[in-house]
N, C-alpha and C. Protein backbone atom coordinates (compact mmCIF):
# COMPACT_ATOMS: atom_id res chain seq x y z
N UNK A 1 0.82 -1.20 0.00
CA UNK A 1 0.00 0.00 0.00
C UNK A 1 0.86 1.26 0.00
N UNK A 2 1.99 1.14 0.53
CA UNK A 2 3.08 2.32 0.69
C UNK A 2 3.76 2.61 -0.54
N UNK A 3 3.80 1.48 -1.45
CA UNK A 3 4.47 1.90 -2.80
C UNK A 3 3.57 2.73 -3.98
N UNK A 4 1.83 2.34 -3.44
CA UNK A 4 1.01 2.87 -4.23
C UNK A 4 1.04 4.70 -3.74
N UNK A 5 1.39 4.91 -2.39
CA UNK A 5 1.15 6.46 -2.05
C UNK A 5 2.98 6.85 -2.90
N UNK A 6 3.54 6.48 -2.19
CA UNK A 6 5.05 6.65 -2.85
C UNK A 6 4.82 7.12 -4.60
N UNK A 7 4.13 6.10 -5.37
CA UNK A 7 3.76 6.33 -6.82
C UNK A 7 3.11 7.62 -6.74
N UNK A 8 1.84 8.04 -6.01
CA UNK A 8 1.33 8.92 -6.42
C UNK A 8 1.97 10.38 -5.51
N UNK A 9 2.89 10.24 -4.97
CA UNK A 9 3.64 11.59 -4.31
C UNK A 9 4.83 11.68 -5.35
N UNK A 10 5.33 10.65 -6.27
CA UNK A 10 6.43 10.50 -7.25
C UNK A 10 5.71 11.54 -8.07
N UNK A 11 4.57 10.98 -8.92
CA UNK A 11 3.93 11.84 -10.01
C UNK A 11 3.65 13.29 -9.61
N UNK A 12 3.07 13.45 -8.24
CA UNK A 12 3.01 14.81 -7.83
C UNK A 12 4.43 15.90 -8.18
N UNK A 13 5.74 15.18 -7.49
CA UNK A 13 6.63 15.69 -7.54
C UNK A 13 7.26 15.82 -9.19
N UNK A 14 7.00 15.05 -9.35
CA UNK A 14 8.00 14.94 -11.07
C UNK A 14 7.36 16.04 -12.29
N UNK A 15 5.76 15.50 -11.89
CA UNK A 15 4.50 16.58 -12.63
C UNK A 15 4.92 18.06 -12.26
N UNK A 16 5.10 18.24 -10.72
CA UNK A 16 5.14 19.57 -10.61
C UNK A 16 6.84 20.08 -10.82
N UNK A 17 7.41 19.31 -11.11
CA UNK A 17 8.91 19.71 -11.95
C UNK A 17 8.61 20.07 -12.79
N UNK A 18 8.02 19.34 -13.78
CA UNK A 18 8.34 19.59 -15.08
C UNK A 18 7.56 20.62 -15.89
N UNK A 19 6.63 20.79 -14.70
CA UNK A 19 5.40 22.51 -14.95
C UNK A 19 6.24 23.76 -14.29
N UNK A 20 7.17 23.25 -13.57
CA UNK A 20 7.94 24.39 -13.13
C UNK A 20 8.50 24.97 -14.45
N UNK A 21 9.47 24.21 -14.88
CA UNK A 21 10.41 24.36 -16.21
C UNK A 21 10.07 24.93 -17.27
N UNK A 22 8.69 24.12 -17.79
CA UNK A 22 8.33 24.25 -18.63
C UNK A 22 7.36 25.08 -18.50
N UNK A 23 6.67 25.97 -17.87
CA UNK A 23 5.37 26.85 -17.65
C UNK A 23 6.18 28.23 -18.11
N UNK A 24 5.02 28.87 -18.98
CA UNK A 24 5.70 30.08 -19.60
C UNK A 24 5.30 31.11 -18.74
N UNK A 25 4.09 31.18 -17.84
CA UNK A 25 3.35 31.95 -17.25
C UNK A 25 3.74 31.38 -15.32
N UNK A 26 4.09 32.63 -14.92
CA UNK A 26 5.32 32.31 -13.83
C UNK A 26 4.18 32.07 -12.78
N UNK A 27 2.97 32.20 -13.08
CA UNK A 27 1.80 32.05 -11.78
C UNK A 27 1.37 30.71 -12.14
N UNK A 28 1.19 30.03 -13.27
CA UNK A 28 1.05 28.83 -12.95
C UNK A 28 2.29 27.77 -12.52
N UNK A 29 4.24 28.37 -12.87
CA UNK A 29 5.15 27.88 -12.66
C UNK A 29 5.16 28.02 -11.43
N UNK A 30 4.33 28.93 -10.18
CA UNK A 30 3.78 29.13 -8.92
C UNK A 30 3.38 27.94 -8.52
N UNK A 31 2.46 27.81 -8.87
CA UNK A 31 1.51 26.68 -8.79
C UNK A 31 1.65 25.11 -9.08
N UNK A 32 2.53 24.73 -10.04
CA UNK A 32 3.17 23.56 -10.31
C UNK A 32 4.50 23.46 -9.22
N UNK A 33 5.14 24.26 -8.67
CA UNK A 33 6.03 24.82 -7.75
C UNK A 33 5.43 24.16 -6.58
N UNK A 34 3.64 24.47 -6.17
CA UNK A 34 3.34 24.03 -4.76
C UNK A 34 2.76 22.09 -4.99
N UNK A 35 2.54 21.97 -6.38
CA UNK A 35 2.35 20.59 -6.63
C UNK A 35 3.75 20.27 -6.11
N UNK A 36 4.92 20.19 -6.17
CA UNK A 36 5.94 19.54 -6.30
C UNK A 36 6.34 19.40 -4.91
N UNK A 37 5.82 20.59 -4.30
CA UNK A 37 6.20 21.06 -2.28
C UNK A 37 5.05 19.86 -1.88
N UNK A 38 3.92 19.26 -2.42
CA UNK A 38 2.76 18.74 -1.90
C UNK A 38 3.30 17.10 -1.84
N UNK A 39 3.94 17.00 -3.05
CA UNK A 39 4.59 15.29 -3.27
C UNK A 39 5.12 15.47 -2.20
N UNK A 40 6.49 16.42 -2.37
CA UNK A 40 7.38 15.72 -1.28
C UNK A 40 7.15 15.75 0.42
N UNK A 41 6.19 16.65 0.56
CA UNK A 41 5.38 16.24 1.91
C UNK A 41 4.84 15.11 1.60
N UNK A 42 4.28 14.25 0.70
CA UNK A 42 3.98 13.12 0.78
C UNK A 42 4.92 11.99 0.93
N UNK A 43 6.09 12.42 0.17
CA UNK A 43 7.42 11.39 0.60
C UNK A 43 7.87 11.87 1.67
N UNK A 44 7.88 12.72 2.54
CA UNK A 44 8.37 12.88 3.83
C UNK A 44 7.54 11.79 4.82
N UNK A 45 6.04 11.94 4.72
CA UNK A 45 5.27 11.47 5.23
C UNK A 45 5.15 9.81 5.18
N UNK A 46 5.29 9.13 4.25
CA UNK A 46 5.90 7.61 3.98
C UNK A 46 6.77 7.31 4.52
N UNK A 47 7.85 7.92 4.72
CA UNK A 47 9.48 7.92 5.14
C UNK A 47 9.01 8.17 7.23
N UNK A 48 7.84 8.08 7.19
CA UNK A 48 7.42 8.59 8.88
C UNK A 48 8.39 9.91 9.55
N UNK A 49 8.62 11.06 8.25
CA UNK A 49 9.10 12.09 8.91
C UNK A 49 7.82 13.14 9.24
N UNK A 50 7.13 12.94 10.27
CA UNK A 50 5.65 14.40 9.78
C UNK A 50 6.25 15.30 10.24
N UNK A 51 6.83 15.74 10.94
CA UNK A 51 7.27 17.30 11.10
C UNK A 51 7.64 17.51 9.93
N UNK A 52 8.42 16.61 9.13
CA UNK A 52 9.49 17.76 8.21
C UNK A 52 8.67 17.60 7.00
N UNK A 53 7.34 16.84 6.64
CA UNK A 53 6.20 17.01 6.40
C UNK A 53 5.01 18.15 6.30
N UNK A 54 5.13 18.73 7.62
CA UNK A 54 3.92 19.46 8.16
C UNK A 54 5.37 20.79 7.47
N UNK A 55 6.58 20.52 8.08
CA UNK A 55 7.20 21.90 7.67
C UNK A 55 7.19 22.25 6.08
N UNK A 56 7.38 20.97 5.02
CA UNK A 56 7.63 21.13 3.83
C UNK A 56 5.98 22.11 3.40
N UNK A 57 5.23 21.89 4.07
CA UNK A 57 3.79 22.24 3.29
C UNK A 57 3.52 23.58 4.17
N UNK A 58 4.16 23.66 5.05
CA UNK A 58 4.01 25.37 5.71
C UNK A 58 4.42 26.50 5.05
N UNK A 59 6.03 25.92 5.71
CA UNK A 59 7.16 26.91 5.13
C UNK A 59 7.27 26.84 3.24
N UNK A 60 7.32 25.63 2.25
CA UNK A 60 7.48 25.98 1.26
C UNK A 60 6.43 25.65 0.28
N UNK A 61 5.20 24.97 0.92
CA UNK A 61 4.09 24.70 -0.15
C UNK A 61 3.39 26.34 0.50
N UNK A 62 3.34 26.81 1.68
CA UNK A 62 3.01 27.87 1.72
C UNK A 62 3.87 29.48 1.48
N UNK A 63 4.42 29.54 2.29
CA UNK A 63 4.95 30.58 2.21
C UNK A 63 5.98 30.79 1.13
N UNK A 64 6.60 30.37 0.44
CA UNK A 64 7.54 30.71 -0.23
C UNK A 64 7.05 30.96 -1.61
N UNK A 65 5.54 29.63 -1.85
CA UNK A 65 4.92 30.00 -3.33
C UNK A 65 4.45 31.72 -2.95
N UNK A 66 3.91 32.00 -1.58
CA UNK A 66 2.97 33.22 -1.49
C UNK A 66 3.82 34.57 -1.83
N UNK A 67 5.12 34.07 -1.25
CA UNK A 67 6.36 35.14 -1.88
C UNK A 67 6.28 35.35 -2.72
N UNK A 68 6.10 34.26 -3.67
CA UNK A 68 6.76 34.68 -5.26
C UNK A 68 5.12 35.13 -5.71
N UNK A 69 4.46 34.53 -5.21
CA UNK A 69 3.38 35.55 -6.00
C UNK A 69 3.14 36.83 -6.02
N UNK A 70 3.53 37.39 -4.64
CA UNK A 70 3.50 38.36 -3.88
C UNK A 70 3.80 39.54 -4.51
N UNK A 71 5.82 39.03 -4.89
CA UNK A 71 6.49 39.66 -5.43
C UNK A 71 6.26 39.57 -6.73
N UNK A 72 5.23 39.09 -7.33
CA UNK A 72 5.19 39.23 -9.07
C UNK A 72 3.78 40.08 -8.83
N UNK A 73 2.86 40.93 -7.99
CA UNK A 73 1.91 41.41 -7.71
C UNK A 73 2.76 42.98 -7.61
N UNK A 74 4.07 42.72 -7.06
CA UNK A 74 4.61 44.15 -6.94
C UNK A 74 5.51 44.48 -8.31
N UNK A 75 5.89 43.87 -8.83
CA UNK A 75 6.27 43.63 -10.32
C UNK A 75 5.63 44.61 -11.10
N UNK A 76 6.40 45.40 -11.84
CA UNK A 76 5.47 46.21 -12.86
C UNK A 76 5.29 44.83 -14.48
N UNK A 77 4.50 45.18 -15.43
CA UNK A 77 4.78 44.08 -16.29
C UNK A 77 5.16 45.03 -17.55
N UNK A 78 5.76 46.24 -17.66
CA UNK A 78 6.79 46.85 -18.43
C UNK A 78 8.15 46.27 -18.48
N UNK A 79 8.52 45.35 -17.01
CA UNK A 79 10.05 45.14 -16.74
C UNK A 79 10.09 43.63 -18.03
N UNK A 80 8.87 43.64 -18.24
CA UNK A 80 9.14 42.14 -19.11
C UNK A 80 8.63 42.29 -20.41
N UNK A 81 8.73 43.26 -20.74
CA UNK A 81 8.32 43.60 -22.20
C UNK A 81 8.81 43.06 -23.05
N UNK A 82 10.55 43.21 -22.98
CA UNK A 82 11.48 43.36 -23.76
C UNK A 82 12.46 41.76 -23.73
N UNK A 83 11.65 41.16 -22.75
CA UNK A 83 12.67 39.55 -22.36
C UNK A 83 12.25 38.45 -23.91
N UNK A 84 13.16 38.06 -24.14
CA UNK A 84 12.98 37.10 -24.76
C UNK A 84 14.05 35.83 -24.37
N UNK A 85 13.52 34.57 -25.31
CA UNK A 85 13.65 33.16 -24.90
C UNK A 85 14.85 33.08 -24.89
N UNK A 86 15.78 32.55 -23.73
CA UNK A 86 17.29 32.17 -23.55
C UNK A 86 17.46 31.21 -24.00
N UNK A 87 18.57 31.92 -25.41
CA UNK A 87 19.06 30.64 -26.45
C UNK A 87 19.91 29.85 -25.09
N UNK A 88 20.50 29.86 -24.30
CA UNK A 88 21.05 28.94 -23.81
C UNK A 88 20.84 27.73 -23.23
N UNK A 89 19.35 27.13 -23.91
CA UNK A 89 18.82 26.11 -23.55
C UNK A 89 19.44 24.96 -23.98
N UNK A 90 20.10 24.84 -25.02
CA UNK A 90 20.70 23.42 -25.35
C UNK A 90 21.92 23.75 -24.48
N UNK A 91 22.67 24.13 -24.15
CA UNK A 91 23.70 23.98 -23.05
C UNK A 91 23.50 23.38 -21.62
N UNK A 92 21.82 24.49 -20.66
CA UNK A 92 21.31 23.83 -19.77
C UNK A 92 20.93 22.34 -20.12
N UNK A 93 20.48 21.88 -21.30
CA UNK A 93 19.78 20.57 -21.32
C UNK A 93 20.96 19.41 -21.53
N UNK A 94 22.28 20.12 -21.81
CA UNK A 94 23.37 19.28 -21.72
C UNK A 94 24.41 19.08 -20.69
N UNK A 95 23.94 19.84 -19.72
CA UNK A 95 24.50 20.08 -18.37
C UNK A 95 23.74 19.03 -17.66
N UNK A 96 22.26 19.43 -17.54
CA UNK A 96 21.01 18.55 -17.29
C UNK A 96 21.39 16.99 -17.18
N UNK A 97 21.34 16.55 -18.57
CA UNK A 97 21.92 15.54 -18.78
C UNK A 97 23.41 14.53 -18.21
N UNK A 98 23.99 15.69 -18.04
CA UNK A 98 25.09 14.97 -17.62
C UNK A 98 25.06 14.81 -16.39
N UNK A 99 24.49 15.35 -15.30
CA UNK A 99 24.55 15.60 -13.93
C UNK A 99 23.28 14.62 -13.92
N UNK A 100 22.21 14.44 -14.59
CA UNK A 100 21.49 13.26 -14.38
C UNK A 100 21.86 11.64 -14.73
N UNK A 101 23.16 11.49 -15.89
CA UNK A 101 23.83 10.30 -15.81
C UNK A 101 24.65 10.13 -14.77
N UNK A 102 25.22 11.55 -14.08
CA UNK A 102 26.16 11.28 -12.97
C UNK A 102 25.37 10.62 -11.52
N UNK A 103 24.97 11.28 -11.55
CA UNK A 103 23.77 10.72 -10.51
C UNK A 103 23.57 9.36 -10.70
N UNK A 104 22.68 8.85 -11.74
CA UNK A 104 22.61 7.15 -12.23
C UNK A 104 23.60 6.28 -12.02
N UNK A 105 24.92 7.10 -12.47
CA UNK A 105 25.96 6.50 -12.28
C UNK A 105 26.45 5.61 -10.69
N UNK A 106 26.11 6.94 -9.73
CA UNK A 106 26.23 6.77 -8.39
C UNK A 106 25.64 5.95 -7.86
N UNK A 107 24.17 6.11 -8.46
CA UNK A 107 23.00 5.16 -7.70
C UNK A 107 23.75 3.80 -7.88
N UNK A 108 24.09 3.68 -8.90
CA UNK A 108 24.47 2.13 -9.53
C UNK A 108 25.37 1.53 -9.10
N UNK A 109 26.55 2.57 -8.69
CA UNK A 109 28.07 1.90 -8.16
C UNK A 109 27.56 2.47 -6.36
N UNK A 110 27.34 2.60 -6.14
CA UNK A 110 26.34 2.16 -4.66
C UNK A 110 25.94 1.65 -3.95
N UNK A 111 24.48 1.89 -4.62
CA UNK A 111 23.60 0.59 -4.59
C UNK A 111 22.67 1.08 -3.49
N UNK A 112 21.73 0.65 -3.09
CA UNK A 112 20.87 1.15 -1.69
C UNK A 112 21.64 1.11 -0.63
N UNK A 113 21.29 2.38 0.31
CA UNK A 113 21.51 2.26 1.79
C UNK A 113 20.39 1.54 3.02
N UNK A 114 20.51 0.91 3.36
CA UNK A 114 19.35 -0.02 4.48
C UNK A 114 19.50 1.20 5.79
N UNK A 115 18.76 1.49 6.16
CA UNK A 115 18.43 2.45 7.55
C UNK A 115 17.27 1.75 8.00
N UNK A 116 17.39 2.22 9.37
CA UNK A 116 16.38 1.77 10.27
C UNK A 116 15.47 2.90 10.58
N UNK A 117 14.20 3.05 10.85
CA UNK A 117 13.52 3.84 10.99
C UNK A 117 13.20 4.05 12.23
N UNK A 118 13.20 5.12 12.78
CA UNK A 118 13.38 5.10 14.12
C UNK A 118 11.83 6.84 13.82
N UNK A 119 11.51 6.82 15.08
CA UNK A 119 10.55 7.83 15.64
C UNK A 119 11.66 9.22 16.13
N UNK A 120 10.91 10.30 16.09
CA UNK A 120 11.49 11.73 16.28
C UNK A 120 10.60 12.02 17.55
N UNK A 121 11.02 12.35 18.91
CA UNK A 121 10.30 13.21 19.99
C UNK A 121 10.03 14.59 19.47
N UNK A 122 8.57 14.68 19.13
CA UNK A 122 8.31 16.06 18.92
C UNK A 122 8.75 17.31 19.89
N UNK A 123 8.20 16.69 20.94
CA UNK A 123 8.91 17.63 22.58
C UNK A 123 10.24 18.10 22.40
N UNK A 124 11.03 17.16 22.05
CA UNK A 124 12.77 17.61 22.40
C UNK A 124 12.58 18.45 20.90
N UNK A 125 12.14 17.93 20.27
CA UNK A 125 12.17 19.33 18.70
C UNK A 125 12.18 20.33 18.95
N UNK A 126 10.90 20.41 19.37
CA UNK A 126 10.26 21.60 19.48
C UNK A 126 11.18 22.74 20.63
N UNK A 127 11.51 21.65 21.85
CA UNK A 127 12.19 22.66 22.29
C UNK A 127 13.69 23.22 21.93
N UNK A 128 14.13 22.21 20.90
CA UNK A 128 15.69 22.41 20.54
C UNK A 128 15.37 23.81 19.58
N UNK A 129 14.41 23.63 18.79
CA UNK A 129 13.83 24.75 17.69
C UNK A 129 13.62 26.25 18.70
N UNK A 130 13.17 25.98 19.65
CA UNK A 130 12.82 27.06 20.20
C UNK A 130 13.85 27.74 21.32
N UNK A 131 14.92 26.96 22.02
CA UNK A 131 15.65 27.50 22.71
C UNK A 131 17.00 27.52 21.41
N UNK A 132 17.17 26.86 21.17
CA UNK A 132 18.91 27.23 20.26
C UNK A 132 18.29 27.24 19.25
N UNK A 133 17.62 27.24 18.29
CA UNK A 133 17.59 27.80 17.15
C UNK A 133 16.71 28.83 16.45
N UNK A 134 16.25 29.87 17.81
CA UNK A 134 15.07 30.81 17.58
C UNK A 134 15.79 31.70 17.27
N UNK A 135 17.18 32.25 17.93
CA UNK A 135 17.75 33.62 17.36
C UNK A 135 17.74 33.60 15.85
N UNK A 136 18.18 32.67 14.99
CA UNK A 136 18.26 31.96 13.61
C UNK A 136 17.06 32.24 13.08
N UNK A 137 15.94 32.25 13.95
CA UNK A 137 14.63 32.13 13.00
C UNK A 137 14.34 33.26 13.02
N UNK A 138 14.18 33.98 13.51
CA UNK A 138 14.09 35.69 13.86
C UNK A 138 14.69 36.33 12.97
N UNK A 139 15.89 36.25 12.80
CA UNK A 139 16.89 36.85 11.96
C UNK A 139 16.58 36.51 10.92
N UNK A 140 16.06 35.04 10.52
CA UNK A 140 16.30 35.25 8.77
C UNK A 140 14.62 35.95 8.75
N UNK A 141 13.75 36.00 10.01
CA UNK A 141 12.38 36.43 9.40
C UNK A 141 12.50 38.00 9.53
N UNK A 142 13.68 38.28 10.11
CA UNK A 142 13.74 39.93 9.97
C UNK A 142 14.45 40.59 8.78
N UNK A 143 15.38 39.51 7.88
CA UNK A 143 15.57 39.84 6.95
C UNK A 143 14.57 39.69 5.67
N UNK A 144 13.60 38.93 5.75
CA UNK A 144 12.67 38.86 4.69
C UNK A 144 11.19 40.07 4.67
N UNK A 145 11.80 40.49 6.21
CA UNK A 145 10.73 41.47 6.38
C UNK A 145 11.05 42.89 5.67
N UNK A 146 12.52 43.03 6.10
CA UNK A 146 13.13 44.21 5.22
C UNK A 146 13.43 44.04 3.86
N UNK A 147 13.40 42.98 3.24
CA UNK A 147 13.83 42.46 1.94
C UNK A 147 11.67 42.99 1.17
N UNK A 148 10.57 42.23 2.17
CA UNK A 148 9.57 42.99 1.78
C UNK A 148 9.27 43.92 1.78
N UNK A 149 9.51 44.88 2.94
CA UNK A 149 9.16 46.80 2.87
C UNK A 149 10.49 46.75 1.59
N UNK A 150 11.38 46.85 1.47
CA UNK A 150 12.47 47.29 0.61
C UNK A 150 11.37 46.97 -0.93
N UNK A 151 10.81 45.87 -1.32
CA UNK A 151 10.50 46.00 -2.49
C UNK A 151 9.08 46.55 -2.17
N UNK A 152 8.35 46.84 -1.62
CA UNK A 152 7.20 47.87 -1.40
C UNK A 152 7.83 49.05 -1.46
N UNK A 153 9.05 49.89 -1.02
CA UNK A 153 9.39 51.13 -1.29
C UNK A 153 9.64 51.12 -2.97
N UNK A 154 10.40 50.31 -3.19
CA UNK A 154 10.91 50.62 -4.14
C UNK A 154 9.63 50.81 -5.57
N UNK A 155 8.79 49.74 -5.26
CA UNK A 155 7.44 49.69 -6.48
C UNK A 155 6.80 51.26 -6.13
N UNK A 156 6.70 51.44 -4.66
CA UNK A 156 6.18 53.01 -4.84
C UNK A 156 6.56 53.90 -5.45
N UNK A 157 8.13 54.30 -4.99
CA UNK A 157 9.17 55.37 -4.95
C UNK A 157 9.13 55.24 -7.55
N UNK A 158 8.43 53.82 -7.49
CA UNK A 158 8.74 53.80 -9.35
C UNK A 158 7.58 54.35 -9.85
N UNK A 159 6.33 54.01 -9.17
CA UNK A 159 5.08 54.87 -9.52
C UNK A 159 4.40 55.91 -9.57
N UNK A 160 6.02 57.03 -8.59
CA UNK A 160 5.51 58.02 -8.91
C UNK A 160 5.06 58.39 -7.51
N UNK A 161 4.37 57.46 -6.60
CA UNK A 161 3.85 58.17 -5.44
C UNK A 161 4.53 58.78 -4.67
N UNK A 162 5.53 59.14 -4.73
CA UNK A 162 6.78 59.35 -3.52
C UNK A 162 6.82 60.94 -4.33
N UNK A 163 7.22 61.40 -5.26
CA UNK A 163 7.59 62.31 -5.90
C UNK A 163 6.82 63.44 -5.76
């Protein structure tokens, strides 16, 4: 029964790759973006990790798609008038390639690792998260806070309202 959820968190993830890449329109490459955050909370969740589960679908099926939408809401769509398609696609797709045989390669001269699955104390998490690693969380959420007023000034200060 675990290989049938595994299959369908695979397709989630791979589907929402390849809508990333390939989506010309960056709100649905949004959106194929949170398909792909949704699989791998589903392979977290098989693997009996749910925190890092519950975190994959907070922090990046939520918040990080809401960023980028956010920031394409503060976006003027003059800045993309003028973009056109980066010939450098057969280079990426040959880079692509090679770093995906390298990989194969590895899997193969390898071979599986056997681990034991063991349970996570949410308690000791939670408090390791909250006594040693809260200054950390603060800080990077105070830099995303100024990184947001910074691009709210700046979309104003371009429209004219400031002047």
């Amino acid at each position: 029964m675990s290989v049938v959820f595994f299959a369908i968190a695979a397709i989630l993830v791979i589907s929402g790759g390849i809508g990333v890449v390939a989506a010309r329109n960056i709100v649905y490459a949004a959106l194929s973006l949170l398909v792909a955050m949704v699989g791998t909370a589903g392979v977290f969740l098989i693997g009996l990790a749910e925190f890092l589960a519950l975190v994959q679908l907070l922090i990046y099926g939520g918040a990080v798609v809401i960023v980028i939408l956010f920031s394409l809401m503060l976006t003027k769509i003059q800045d993309f008038e003028f973009l056109t398609a980066n010939k450098q696609w057969p280079i990426a797709l040959i880079v692509a390639m090679c770093l995906l045989g390298l990989l194969g390669i590895s899997i193969l001269v390898e071979g599986s690792a056997t681990t034991t699955m063991g349970s996570t104390n949410i308690s000791e998490l939670g408090l390791s998260l909250f006594s040693d690693w809260a200054i950390p969380f603060e800080l990077a959420s105070l830099v995303l806070l100024i990184a947001l007023i910074g691009a709210v000034v700046i979309v104003r200060r371009d429209n004219g309202e400031d002047k």
